[in-house]
N, C-alpha and C. Protein backbone atom coordinates (compact mmCIF):
# COMPACT_ATOMS: atom_id res chain seq x y z
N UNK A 1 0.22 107.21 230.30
CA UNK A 1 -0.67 106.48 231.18
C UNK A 1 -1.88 106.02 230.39
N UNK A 2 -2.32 104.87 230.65
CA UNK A 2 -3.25 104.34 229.97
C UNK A 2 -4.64 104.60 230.25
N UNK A 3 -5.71 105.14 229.95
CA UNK A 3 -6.96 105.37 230.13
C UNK A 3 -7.75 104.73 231.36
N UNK A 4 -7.56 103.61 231.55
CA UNK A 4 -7.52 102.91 233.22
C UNK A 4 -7.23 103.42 234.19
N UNK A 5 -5.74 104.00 233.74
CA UNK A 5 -4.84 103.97 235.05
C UNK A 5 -5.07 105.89 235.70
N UNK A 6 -5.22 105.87 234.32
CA UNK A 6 -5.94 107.85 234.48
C UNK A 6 -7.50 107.95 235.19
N UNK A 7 -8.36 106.87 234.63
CA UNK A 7 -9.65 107.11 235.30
C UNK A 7 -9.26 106.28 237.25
N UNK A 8 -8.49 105.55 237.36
CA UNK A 8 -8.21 104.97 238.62
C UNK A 8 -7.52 105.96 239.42
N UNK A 9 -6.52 106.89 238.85
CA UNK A 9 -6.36 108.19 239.46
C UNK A 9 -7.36 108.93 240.09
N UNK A 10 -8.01 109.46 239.19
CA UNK A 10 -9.06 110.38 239.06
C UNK A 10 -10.26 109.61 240.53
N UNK A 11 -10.10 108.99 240.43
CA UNK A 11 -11.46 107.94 241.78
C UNK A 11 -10.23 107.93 242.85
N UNK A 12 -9.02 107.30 242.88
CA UNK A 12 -8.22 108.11 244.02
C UNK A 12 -8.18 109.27 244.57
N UNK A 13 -8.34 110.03 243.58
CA UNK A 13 -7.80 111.39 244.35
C UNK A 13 -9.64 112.30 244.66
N UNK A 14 -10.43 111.66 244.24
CA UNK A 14 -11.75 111.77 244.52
C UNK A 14 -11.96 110.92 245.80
N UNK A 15 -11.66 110.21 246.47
CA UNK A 15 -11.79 109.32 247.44
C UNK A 15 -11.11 110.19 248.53
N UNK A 16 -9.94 110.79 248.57
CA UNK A 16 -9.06 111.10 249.25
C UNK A 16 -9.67 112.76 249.83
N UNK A 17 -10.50 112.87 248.56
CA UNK A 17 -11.14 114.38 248.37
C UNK A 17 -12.29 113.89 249.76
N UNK A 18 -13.33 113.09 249.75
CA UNK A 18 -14.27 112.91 250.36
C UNK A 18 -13.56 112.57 251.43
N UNK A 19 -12.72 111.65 251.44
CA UNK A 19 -12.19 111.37 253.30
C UNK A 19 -11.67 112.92 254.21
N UNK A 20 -11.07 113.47 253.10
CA UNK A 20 -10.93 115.24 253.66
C UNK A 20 -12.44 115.70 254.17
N UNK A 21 -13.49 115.70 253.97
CA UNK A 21 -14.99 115.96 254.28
C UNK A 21 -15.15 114.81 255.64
N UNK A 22 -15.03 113.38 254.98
CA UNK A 22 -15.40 112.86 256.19
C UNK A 22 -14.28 113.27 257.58
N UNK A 23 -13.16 113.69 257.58
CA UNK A 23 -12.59 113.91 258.56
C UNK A 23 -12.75 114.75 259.15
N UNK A 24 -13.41 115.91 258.12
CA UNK A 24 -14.35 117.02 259.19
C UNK A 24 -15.67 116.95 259.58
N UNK A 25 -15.95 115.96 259.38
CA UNK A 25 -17.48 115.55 260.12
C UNK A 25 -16.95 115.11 261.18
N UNK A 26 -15.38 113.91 261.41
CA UNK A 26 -15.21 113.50 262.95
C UNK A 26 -14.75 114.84 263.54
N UNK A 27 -14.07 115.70 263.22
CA UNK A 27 -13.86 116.71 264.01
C UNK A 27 -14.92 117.25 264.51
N UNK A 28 -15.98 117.83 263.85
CA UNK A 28 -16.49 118.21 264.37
C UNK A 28 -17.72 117.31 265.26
N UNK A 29 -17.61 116.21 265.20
CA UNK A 29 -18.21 115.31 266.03
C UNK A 29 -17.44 115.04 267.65
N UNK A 30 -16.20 115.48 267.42
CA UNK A 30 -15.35 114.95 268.85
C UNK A 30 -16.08 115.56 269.81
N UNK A 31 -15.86 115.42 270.66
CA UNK A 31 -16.07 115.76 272.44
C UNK A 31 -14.81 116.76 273.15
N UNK A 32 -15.44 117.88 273.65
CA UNK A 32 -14.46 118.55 273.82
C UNK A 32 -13.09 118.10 274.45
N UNK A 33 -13.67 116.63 275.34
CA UNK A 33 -12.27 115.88 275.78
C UNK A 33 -12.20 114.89 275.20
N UNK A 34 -11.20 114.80 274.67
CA UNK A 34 -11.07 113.43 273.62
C UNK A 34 -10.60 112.31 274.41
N UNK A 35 -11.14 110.69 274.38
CA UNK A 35 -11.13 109.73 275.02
C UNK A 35 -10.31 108.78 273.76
N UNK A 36 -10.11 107.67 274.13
CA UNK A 36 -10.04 106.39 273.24
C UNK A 36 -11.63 105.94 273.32
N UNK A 37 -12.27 105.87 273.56
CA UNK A 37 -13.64 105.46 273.53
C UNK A 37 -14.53 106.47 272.30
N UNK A 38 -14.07 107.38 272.75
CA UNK A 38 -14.84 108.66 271.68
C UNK A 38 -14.25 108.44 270.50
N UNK A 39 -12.90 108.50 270.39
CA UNK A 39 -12.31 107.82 269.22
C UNK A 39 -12.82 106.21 268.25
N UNK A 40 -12.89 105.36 269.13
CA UNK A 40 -13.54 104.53 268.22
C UNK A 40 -15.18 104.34 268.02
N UNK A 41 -16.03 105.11 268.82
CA UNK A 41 -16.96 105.11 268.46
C UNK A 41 -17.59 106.29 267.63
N UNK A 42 -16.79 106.89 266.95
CA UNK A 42 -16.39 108.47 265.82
C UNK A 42 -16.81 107.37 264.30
N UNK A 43 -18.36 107.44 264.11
CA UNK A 43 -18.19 106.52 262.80
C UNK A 43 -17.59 107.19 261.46
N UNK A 44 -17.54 108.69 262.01
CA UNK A 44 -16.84 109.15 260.69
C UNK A 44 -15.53 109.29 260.78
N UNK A 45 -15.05 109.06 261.58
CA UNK A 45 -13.76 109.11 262.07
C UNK A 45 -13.16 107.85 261.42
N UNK A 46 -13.74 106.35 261.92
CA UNK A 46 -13.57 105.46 261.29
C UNK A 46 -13.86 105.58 260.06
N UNK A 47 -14.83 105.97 259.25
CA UNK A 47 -15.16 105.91 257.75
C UNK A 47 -13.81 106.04 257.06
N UNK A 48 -13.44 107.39 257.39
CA UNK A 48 -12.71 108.19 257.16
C UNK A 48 -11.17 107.29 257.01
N UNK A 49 -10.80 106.80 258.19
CA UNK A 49 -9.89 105.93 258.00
C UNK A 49 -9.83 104.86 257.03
N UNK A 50 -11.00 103.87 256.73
CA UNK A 50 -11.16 102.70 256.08
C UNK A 50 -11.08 103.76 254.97
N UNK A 51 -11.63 104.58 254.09
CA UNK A 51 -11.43 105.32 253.03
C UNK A 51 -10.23 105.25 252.56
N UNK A 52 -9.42 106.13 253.53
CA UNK A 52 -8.01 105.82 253.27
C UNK A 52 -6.74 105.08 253.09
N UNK A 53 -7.27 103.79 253.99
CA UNK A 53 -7.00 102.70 253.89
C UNK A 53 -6.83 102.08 252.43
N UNK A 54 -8.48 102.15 251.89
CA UNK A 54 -8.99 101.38 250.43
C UNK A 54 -7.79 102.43 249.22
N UNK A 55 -7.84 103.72 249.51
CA UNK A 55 -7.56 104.29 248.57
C UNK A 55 -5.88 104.18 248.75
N UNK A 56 -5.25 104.24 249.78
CA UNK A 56 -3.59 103.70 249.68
C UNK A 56 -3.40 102.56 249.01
N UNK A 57 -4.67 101.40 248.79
CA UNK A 57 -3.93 100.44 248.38
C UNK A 57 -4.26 100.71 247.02
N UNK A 58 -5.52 101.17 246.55
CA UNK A 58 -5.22 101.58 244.92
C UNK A 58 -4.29 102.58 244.41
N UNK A 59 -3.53 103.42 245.23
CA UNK A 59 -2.59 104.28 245.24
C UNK A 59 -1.30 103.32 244.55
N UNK A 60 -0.91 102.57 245.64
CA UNK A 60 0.18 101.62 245.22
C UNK A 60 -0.13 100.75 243.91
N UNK A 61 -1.27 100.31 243.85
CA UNK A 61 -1.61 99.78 242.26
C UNK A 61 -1.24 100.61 241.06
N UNK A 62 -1.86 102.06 241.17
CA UNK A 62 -1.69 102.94 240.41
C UNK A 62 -0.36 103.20 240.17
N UNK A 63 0.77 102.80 241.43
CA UNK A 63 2.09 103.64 241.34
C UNK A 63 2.77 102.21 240.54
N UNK A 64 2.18 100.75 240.40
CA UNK A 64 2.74 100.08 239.53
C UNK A 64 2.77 99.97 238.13
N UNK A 65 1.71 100.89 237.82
CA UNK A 65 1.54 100.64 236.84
C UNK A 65 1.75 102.38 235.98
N UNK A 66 1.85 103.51 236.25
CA UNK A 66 2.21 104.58 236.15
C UNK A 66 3.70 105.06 236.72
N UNK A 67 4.30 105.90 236.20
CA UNK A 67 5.43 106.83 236.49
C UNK A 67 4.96 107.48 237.64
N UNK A 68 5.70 107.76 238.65
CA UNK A 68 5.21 108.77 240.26
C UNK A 68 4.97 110.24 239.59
N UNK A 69 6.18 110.55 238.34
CA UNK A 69 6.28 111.86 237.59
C UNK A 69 4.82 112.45 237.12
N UNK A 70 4.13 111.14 236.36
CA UNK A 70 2.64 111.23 235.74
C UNK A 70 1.44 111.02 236.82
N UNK A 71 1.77 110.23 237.74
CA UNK A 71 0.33 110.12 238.30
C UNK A 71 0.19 111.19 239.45
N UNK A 72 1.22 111.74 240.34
CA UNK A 72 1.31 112.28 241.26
C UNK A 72 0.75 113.66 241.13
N UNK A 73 0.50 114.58 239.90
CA UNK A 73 0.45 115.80 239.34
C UNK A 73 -1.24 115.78 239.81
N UNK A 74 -1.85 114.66 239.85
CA UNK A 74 -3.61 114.14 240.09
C UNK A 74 -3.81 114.94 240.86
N UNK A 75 -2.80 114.64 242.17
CA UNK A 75 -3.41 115.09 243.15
C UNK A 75 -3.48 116.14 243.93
N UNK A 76 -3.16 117.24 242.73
CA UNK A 76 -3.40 118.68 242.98
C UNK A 76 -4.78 118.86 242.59
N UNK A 77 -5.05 117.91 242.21
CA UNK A 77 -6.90 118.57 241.87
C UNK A 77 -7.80 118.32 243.18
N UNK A 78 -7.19 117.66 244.28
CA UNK A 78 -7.95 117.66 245.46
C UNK A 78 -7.72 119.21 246.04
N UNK A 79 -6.88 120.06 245.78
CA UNK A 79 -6.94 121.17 245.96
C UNK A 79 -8.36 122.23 245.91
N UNK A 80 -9.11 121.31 244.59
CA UNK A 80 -10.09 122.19 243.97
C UNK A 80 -11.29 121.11 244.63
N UNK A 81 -11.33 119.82 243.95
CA UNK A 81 -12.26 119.34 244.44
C UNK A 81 -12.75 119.21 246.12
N UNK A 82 -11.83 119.69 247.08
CA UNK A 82 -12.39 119.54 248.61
C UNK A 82 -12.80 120.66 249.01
N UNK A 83 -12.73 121.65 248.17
CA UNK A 83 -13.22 123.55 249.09
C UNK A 83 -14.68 123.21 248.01
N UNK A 84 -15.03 122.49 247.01
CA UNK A 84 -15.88 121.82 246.32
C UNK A 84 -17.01 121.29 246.75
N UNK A 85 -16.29 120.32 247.37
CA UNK A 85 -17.17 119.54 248.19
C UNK A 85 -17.82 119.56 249.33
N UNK A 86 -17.17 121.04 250.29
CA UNK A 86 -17.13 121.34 251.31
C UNK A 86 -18.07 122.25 251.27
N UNK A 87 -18.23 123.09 250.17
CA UNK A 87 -19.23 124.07 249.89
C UNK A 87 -20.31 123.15 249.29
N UNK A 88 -20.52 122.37 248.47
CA UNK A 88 -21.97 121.43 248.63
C UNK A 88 -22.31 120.67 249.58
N UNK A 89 -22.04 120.03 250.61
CA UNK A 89 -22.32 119.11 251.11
C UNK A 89 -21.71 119.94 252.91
N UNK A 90 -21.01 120.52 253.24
CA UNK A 90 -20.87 121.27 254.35
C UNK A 90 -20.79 122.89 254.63
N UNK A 91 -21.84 123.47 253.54
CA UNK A 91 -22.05 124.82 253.16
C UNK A 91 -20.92 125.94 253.90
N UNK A 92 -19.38 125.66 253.56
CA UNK A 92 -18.78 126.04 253.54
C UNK A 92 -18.63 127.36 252.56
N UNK A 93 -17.68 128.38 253.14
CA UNK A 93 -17.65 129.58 251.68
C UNK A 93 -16.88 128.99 250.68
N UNK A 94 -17.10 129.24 249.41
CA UNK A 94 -16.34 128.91 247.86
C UNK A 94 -16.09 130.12 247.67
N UNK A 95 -15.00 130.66 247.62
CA UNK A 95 -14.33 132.25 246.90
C UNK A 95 -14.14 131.86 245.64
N UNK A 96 -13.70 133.53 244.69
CA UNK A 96 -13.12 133.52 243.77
C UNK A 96 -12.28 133.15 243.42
N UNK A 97 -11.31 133.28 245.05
CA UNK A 97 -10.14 133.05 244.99
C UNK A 97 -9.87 131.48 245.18
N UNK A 98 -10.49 130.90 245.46
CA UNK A 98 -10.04 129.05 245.79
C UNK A 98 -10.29 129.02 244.12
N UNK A 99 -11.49 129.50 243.54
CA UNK A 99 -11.97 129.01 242.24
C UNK A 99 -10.69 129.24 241.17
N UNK A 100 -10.09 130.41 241.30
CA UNK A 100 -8.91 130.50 240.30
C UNK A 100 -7.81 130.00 240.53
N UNK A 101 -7.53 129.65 242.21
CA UNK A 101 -6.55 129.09 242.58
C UNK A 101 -6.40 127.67 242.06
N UNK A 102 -7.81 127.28 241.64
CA UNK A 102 -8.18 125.44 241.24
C UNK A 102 -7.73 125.38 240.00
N UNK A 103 -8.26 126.75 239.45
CA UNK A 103 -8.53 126.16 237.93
C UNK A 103 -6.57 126.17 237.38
N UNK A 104 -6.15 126.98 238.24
CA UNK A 104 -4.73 127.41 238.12
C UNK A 104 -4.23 125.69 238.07
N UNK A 105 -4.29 125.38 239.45
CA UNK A 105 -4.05 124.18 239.57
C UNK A 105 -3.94 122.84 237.96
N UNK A 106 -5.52 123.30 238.18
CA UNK A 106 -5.98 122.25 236.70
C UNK A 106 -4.99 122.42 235.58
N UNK A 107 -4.96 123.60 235.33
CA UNK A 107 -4.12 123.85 234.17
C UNK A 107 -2.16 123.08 234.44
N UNK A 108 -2.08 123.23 235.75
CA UNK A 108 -0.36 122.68 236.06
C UNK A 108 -0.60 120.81 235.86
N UNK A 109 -1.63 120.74 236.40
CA UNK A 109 -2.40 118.77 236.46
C UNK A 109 -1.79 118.36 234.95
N UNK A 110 -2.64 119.26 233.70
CA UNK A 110 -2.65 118.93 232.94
C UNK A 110 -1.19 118.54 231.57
N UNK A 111 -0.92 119.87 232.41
CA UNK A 111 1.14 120.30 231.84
C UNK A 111 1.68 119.29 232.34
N UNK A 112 1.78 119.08 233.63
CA UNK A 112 2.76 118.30 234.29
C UNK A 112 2.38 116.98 234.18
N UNK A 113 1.13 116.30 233.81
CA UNK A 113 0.51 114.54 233.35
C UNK A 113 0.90 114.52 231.71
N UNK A 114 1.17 115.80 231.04
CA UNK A 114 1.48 115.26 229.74
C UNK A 114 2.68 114.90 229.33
N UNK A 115 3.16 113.68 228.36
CA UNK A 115 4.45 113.29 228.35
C UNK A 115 5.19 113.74 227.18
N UNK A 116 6.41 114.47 226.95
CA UNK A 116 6.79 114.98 225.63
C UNK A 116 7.35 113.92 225.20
């Protein structure tokens, strides 16, 4: 994979990381009875969607121009980066255990993106 197509990963699966955050801001924004009205006026709810939206279509860019074998391994690092993000920005707990479970992760990212 070409240095592009690795840093265009890397902002995918970082995008995908934050829409995981923004989707728990709409949760926890809902109304105990959920409407279609409450639904579209959920701006994180919507965020959240358009996020995902933007990032499927650089997904499919990425999958033209990369192997599914090489780029797909990325997105075990949202594993690490969303209990991450969740603990800075939604003072969630960070264990030991998510932390070794990540770095575990990192280490398979790295095995499984390299090409013999």
């Amino acid at each position: 994979m070409s240095s592009l197509v690795i840093a265009l990963t890397l902002v995918c699966v970082l995008a995908i990381s934050t829409g995981q955050l923004l989707f728990k801001k709409a949760a926890q924004a809902m109304p105990d009875v959920l409407s279609l009205s409450a639904l579209l006026h959920n701006g994180w709810l919507i965020a959240s969607l358009v996020l995902y939206g933007v990032t499927t279509l650089g997904w499919v860019w990425i999958l033209r121009h990369a192997p599914l074998h090489l780029a797909y391994p990325f997105m075990g690092l949202a594993f690490l980066i969303v209990p991450t993000l969740a603990w800075a920005f939604l003072g969630e707990p960070l264990g030991w255990r998510t932390l070794a479970g990540g770095a575990l992760i990192m280490a398979g990212v790295a095995l499984a993106s390299t090409t013999a």
